[in-house]
Protein backbone atom coordinates (compact mmCIF):
# COMPACT_ATOMS: atom_id res chain seq x y z
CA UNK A 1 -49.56 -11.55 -41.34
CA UNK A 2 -51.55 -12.09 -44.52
CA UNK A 3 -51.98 -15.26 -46.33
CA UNK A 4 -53.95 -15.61 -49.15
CA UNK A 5 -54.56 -18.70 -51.34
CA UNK A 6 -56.19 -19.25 -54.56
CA UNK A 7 -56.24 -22.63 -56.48
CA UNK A 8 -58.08 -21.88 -59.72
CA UNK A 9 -59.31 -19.16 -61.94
CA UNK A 10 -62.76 -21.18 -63.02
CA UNK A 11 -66.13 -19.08 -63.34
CA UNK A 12 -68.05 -18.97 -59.85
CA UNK A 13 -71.08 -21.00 -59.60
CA UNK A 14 -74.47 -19.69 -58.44
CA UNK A 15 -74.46 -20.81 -55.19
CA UNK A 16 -70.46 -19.57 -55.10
CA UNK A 17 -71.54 -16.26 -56.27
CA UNK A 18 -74.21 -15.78 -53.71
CA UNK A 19 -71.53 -16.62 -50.94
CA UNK A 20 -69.07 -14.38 -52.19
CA UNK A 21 -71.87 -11.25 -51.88
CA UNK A 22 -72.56 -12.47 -48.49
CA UNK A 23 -68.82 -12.12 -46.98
CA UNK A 24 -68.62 -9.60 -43.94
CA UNK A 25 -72.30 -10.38 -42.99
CA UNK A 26 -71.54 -11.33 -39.13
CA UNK A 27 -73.35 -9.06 -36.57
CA UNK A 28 -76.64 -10.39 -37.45
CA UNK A 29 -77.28 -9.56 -41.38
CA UNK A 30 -78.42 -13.12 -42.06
CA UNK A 31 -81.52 -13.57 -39.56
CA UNK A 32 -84.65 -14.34 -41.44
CA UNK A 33 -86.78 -11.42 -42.61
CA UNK A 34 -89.94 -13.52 -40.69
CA UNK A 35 -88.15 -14.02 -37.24
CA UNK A 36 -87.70 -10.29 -37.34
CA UNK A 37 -90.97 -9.64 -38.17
CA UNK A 38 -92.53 -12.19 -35.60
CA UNK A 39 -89.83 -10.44 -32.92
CA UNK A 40 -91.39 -7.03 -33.34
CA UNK A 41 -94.70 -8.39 -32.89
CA UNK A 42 -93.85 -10.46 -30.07
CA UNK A 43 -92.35 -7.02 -28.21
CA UNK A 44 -95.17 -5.36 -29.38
CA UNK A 45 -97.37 -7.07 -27.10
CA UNK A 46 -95.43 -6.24 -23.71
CA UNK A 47 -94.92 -4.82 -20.89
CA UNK A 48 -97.66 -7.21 -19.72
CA UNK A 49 -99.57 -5.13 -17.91
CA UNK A 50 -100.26 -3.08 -21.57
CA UNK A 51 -102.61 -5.48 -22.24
CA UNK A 52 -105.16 -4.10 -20.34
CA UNK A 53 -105.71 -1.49 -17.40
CA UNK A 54 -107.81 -4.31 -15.45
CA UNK A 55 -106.63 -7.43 -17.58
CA UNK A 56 -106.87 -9.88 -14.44
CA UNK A 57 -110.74 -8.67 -14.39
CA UNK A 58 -111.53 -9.41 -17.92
CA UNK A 59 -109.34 -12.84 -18.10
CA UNK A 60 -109.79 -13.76 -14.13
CA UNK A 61 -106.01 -15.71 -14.53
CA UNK A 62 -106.84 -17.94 -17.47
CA UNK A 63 -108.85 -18.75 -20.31
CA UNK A 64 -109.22 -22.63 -22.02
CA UNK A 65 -111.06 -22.79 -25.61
CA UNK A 66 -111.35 -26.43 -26.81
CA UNK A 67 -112.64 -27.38 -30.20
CA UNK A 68 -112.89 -31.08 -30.64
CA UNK A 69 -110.99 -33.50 -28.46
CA UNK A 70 -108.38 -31.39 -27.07
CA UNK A 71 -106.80 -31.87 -23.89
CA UNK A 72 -105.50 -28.28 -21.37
CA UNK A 73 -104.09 -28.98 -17.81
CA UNK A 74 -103.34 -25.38 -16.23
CA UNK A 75 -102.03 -25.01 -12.71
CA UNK A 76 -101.42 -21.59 -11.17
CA UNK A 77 -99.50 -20.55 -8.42
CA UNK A 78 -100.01 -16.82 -7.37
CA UNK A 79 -98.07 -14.63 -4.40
CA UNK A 80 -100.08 -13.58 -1.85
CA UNK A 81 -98.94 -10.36 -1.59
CA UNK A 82 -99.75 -9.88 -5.43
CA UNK A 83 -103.16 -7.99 -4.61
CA UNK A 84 -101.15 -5.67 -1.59
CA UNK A 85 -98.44 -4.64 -4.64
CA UNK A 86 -100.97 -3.57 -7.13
CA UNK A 87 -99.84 -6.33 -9.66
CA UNK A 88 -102.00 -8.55 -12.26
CA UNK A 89 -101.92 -12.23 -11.51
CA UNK A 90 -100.67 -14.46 -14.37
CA UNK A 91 -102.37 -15.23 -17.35
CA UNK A 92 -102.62 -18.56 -18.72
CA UNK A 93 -104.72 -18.85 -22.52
CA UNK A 94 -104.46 -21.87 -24.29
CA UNK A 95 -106.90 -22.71 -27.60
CA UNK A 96 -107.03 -25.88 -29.41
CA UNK A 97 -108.62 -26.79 -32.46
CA UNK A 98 -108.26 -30.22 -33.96
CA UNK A 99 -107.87 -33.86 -32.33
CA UNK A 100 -105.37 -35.07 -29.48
CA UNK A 101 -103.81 -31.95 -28.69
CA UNK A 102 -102.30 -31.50 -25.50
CA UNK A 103 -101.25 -28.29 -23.31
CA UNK A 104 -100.04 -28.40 -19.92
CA UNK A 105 -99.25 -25.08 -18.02
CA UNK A 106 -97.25 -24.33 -14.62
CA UNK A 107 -97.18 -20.99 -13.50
CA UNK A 108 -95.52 -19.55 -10.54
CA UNK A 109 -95.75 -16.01 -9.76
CA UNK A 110 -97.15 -13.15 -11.12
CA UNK A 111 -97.29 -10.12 -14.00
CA UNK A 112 -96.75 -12.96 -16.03
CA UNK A 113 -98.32 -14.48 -20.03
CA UNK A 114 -98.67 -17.92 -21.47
CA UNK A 115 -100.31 -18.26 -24.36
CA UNK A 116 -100.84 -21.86 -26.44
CA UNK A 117 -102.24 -22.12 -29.94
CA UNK A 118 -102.97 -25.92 -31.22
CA UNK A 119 -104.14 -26.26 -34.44
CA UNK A 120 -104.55 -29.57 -35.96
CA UNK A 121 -103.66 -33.58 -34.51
CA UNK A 122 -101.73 -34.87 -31.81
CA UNK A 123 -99.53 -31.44 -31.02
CA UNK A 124 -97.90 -31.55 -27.70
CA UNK A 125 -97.00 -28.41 -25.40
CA UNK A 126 -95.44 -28.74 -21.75
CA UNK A 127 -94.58 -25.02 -20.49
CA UNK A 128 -93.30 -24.03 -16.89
CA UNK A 129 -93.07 -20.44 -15.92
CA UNK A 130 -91.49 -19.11 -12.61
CA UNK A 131 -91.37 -15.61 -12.43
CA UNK A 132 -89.63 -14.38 -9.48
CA UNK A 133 -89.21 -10.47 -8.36
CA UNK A 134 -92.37 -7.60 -9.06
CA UNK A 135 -93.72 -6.87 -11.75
CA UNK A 136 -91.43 -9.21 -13.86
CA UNK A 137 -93.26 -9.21 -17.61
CA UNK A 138 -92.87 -12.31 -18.05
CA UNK A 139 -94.10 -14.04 -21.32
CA UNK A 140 -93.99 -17.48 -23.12
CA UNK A 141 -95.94 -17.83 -26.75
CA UNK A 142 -96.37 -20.52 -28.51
CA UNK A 143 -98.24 -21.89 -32.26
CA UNK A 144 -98.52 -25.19 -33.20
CA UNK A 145 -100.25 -26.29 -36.70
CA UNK A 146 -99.89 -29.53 -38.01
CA UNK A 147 -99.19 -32.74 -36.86
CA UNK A 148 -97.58 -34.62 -33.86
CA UNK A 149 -95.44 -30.93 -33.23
CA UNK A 150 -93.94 -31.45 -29.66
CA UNK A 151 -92.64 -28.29 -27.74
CA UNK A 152 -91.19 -28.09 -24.19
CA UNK A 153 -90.61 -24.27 -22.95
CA UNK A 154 -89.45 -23.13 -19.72
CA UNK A 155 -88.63 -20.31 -17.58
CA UNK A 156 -87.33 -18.70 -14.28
CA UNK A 157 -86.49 -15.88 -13.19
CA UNK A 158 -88.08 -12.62 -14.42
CA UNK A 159 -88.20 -10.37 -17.87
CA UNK A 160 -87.86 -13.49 -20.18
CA UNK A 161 -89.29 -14.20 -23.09
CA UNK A 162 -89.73 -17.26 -25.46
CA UNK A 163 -91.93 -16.93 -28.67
CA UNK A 164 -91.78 -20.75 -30.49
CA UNK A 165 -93.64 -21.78 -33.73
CA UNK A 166 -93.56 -25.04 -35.25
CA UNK A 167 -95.68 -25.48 -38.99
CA UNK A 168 -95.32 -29.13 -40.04
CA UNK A 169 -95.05 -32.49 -38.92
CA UNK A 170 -93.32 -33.89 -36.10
CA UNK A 171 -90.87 -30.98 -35.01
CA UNK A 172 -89.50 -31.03 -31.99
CA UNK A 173 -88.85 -27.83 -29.87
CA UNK A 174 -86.78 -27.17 -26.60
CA UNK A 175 -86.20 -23.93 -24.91
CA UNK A 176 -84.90 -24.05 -21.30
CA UNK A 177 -84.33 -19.97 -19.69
CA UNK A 178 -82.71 -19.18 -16.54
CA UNK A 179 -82.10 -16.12 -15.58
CA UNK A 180 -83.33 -12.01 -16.22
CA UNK A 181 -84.38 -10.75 -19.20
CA UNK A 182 -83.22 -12.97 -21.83
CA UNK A 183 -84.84 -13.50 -25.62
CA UNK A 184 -85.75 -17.02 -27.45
CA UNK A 185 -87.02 -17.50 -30.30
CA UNK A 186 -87.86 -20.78 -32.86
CA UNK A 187 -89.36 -20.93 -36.10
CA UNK A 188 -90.00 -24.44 -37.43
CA UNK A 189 -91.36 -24.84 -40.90
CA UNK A 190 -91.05 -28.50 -41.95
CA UNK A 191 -90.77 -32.29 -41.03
CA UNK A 192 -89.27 -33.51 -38.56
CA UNK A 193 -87.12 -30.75 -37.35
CA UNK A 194 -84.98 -30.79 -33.84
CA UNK A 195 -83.85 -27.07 -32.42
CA UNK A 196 -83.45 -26.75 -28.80
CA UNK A 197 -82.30 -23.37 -26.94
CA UNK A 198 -80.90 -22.77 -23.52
CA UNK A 199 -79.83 -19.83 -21.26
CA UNK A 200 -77.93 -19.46 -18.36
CA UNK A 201 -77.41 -16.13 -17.12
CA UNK A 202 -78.80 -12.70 -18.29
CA UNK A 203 -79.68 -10.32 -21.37
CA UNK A 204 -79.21 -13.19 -23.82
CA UNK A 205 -80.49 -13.51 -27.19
CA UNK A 206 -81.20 -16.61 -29.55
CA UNK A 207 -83.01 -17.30 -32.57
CA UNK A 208 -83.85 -20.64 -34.51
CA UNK A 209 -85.42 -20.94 -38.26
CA UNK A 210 -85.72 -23.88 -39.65
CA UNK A 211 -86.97 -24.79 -42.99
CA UNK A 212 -87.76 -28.38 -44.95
CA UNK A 213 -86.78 -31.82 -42.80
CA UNK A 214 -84.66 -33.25 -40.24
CA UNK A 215 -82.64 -30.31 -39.59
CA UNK A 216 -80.67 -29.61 -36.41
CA UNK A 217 -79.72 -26.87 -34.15
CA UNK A 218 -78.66 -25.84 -30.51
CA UNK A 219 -77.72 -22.77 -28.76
CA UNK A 220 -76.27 -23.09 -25.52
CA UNK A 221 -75.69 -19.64 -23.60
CA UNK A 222 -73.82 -18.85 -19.63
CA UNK A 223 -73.16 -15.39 -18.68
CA UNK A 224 -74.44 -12.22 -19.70
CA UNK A 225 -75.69 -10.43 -22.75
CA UNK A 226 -74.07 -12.98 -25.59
CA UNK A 227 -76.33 -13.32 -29.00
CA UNK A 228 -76.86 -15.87 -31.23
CA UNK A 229 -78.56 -16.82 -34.42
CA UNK A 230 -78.80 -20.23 -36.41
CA UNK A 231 -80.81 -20.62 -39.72
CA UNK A 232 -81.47 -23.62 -41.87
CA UNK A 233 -83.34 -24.78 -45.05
CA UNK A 234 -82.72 -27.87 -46.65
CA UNK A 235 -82.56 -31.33 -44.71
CA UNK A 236 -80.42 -33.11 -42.50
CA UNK A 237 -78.15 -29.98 -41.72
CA UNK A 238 -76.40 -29.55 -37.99
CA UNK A 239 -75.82 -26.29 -36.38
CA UNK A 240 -74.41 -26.40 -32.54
CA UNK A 241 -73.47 -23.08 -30.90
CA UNK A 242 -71.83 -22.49 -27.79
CA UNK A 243 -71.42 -19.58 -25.62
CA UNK A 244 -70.17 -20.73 -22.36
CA UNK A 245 -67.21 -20.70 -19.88
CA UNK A 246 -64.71 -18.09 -18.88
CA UNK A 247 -62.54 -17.43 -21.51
CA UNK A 248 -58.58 -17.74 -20.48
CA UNK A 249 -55.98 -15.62 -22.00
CA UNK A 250 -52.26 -17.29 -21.22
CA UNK A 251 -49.71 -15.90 -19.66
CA UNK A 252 -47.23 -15.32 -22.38
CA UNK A 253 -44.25 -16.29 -20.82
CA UNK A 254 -45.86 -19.59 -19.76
CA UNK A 255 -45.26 -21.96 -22.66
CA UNK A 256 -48.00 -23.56 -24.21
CA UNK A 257 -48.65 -26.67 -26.16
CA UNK A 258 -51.69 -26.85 -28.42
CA UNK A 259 -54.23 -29.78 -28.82
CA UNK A 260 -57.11 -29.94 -30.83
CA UNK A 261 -59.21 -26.83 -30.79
CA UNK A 262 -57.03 -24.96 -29.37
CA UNK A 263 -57.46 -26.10 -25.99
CA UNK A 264 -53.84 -25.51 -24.51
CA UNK A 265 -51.99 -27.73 -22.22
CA UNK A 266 -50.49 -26.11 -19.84
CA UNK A 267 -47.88 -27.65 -16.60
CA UNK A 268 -49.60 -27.69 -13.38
CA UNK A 269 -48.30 -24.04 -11.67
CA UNK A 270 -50.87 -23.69 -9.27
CA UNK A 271 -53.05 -21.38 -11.01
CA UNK A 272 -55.95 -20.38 -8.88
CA UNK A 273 -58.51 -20.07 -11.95
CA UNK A 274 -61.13 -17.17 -10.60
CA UNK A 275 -64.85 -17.95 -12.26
CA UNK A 276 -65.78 -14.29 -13.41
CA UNK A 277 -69.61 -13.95 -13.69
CA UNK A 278 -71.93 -10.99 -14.50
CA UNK A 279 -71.20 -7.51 -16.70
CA UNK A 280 -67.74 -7.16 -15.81
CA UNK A 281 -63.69 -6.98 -17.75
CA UNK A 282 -61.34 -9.77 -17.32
CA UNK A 283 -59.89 -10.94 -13.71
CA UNK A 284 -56.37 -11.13 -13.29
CA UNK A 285 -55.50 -14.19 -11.36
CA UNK A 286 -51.66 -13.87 -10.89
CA UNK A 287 -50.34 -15.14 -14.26
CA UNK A 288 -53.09 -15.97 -16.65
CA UNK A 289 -56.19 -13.68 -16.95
CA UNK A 290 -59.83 -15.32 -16.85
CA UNK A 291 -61.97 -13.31 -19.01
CA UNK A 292 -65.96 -13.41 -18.10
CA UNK A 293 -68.28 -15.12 -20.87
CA UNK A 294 -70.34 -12.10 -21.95
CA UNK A 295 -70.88 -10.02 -25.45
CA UNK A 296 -70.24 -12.58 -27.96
CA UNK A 297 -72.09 -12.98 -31.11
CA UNK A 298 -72.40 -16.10 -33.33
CA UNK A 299 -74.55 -17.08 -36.80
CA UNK A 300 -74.45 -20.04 -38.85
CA UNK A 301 -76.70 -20.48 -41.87
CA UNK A 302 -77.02 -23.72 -43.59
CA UNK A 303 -78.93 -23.91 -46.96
CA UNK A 304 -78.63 -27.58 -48.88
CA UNK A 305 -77.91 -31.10 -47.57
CA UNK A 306 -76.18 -32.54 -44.82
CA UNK A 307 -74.24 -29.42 -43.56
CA UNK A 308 -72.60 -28.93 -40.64
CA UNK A 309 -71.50 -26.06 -38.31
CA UNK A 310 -69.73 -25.78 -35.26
CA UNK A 311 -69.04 -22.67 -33.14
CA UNK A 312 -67.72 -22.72 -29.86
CA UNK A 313 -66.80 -18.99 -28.09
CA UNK A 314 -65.45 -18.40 -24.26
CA UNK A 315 -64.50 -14.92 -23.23
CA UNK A 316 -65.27 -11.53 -24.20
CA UNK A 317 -66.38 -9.59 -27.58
CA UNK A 318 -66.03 -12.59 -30.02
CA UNK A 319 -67.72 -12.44 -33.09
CA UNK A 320 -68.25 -15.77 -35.69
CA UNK A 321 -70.23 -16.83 -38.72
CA UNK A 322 -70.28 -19.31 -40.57
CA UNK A 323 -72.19 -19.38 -44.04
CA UNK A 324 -72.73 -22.47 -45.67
CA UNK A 325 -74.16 -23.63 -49.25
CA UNK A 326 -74.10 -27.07 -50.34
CA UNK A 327 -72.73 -30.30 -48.42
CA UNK A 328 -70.03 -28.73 -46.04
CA UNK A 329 -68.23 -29.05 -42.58
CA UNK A 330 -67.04 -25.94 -40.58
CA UNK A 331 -65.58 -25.37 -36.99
CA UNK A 332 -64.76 -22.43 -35.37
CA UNK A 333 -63.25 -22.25 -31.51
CA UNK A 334 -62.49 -18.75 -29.73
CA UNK A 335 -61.10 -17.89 -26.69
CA UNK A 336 -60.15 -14.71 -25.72
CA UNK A 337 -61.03 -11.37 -26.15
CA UNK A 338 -62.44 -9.14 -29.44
CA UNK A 339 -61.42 -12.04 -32.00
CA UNK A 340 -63.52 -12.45 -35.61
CA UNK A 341 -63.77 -15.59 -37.61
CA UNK A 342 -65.71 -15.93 -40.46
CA UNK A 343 -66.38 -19.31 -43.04
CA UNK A 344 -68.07 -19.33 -46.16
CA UNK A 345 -68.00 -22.26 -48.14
CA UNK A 346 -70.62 -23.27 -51.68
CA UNK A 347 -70.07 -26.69 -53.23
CA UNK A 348 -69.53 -29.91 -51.46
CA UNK A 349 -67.43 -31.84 -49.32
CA UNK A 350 -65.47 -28.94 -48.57
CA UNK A 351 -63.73 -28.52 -44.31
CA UNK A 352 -62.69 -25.70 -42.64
CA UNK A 353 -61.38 -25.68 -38.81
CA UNK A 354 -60.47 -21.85 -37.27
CA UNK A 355 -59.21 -21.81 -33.41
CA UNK A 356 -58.45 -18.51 -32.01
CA UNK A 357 -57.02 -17.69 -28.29
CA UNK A 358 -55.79 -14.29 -27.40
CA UNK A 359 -56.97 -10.59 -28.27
CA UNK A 360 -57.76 -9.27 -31.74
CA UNK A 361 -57.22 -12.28 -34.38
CA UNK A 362 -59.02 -12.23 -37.75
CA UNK A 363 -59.72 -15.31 -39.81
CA UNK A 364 -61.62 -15.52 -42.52
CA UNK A 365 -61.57 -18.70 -45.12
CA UNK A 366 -63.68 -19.03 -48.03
CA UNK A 367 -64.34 -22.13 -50.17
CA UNK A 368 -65.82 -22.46 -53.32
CA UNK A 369 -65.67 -25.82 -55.01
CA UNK A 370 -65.63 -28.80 -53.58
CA UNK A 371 -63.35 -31.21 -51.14
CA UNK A 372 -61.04 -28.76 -50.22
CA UNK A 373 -59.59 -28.54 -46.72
CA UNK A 374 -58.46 -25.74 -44.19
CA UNK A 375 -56.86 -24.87 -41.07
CA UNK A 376 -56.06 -22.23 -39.34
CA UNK A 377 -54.76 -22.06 -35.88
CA UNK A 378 -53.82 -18.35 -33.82
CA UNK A 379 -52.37 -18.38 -30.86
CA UNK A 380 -51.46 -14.54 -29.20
CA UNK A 381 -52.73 -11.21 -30.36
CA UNK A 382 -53.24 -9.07 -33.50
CA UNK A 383 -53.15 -12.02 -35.90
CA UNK A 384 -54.93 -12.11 -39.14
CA UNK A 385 -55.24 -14.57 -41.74
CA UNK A 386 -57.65 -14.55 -44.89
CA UNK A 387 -57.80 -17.38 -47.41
CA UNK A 388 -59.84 -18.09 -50.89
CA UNK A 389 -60.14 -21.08 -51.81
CA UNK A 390 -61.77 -21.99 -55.76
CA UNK A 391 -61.93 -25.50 -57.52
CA UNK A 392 -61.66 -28.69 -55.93
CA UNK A 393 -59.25 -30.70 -53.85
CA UNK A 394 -57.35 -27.79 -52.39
CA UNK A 395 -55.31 -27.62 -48.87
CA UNK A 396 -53.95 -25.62 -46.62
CA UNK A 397 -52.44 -24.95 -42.80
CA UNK A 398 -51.60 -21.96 -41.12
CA UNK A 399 -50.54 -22.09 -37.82
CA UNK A 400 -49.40 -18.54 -36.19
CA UNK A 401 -48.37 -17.99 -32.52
């Protein structure tokens, strides 16, 4: 099924304009030019061990540079058996340069980089690093210039990495990794910024840019190999993404009665709901099929005032963006396998909710104007929808099953 709707034939504005170039862009088009950039450097700079052929004789397991009243507490905690195995002990560098700064370093394990830049007042950096298994290439980064920045970054396991910059005053920076081989990164550029990161599981990737004051934005991440990518500039904008939880494709001859984001309510049959974990398909559980949280990609960029962007994905494959210019609210849920949703809206007050569960569905809204309203709601497979929306005060539902 196609539906289409379009309220006015009014000329575009700018901002409408730019949106409309911009549809299609999931799968990453929309990440920053400078996070790229900083994430080739960052890779760059590993394996660990590429530092140096006899790094742990030149460094000797940290290094401390202090200019002015800054304060670095560094505590190391190396394997015995590191020397036997032929691998570098962990490297801890931390160099301040202004008044009040404050580092403090964990480390547990070994083959494995922290490095701290302070540069200016009354920064704050708290870092924990547990790397677990040989030679694990472990590596945590982080620059702070301004004022009163605050970052907490952590991480266990072994192959993860978490680059986090913060320019400004007052940002606040959380990244929390658990897990093998998974990819953080946060660029803050303003006042007063919140972005906070954290992943459960293995192979995932997340980025954060951030840009002017009091912006927003968490990724949360369980399974294996998901990606996501949030970018803001303007002020008080809101970007939440989550990749968690089994995704659950019905039974179709089990009826099904929809409530709010398309979470189903379903009659008590006895389901025995198997938790599916790691690269693997969906698990057949005798009726319904539970579909392991892995592959999904998600991107929301915010530029203007006050926007905000939900996306919420469980299962397999699922691709969203959402794309948003102005003063706007979006919400996208999926569950299921291989389903696409895409928002764009330019203007102001405009709403859009899309909630997906089965295989294959397509949405796609776009709003240009201001207070108009959509929702669409797929239940089932092979469903596709695609609205356009100009001028102001427009409506529309579309519920398919």
């Amino acid at each position: 099924m196609e539906s289409h709707s379009k309220c006015s034939e009014r000329v575009p504005s700018q901002h409408a304009t730019r949106a409309v170039s911009q549809k299609k862009r999931v799968r990453g088009v929309g990440i920053s030019s400078h996070i790229a950039f900083l994430v080739s450097v960052f890779l760059f700079f590993l394996p660990i061990k590429a530092f140096s052929s006899s790094i742990s004789d030149l460094i000797s397991g940290l290094d401390v540079s202090n200019v002015d009243g800054g304060a670095a507490f560094i505590e190391q905690a190396a394997d015995p058996a590191i020397t036997d195995l032929g691998l570098v002990d962990s490297i801890a560098d931390v160099y301040q340069t202004g008044d009040g700064n404050t580092s403090e370093i964990d480390q547990a394990g070994s083959n494995a980089l922290v490095f701290v830049q302070q540069q200016g007042d009354g920064n704050i950096a708290s870092i924990h690093q547990a790397s677990l298994g040989d030679g694990s290439d472990d590596a945590i980064m982080l620059f702070q210039i301004g004022y009163g920045n605050d970052a907490t970054l952590s991480s266990s396991g072994y192959g993860n990495r978490i680059l986090a910059k913060q320019v400004g005053l007052g940002n606040l920076s959380n990244i929390e990794q658990d897990g093998i081989s998974n990819l953080a990164l946060q660029i803050q550029d303003g006042v007063g910024n919140d972005a906070s990161i954290t992943q459960l599981g293995n192979q995932h990737i997340a980025t954060v840019s951030q840009n002017q004051a009091d912006n927003i934005a968490s990724i949360l991440q369980d399974g294996f190999q998901n990606e996501a990518h949030v970018s803001q500039m303007g002020s008080g904008n809101q970007a939440y993404i989550t990749q968690a939880g089994d995704g659950v494709i019905p039974d179709p001859t089990v009826p099904e009665h929809s409530h709010g984001h398309g979470n189903a309510h379903r009659p008590n049959n006895g389901h025995h709901y198997l938790h599916c974990h790691g690269p693997q398909h969906a698990c057949e559980t005798g009726e319904d099929i539970i579909v392991a949280n892995q592959f999904n990609f998600a991107e929301i960029e915010q530029d203007g005032i006050e926007n905000l962007g939900s996306i919420v994905q469980h299962g397999e494959s699922n691709t969203a963006g959402i794309y948003q210019y102005g003063t706007n609210e979006a919400d996208i849920f999926q569950n299921g396998i291989g389903n696409l949703a895409q928002v764009l809206q330019s203007g102001s007050g405009n709403l859009a909710e899309i909630t997906q569960n089965g295989v294959g569905n397509e949405a796609e809204i776009s709003q240009l104007g201001s207070n108009n309203a959509g929702s669409v709601v797929q239940i089932g497979d092979g469903h596709s929808v695609s609205v356009f929306q100009t001028g102001n005060g427009n409506n529309f539902s579309i519920i398919q099953d």
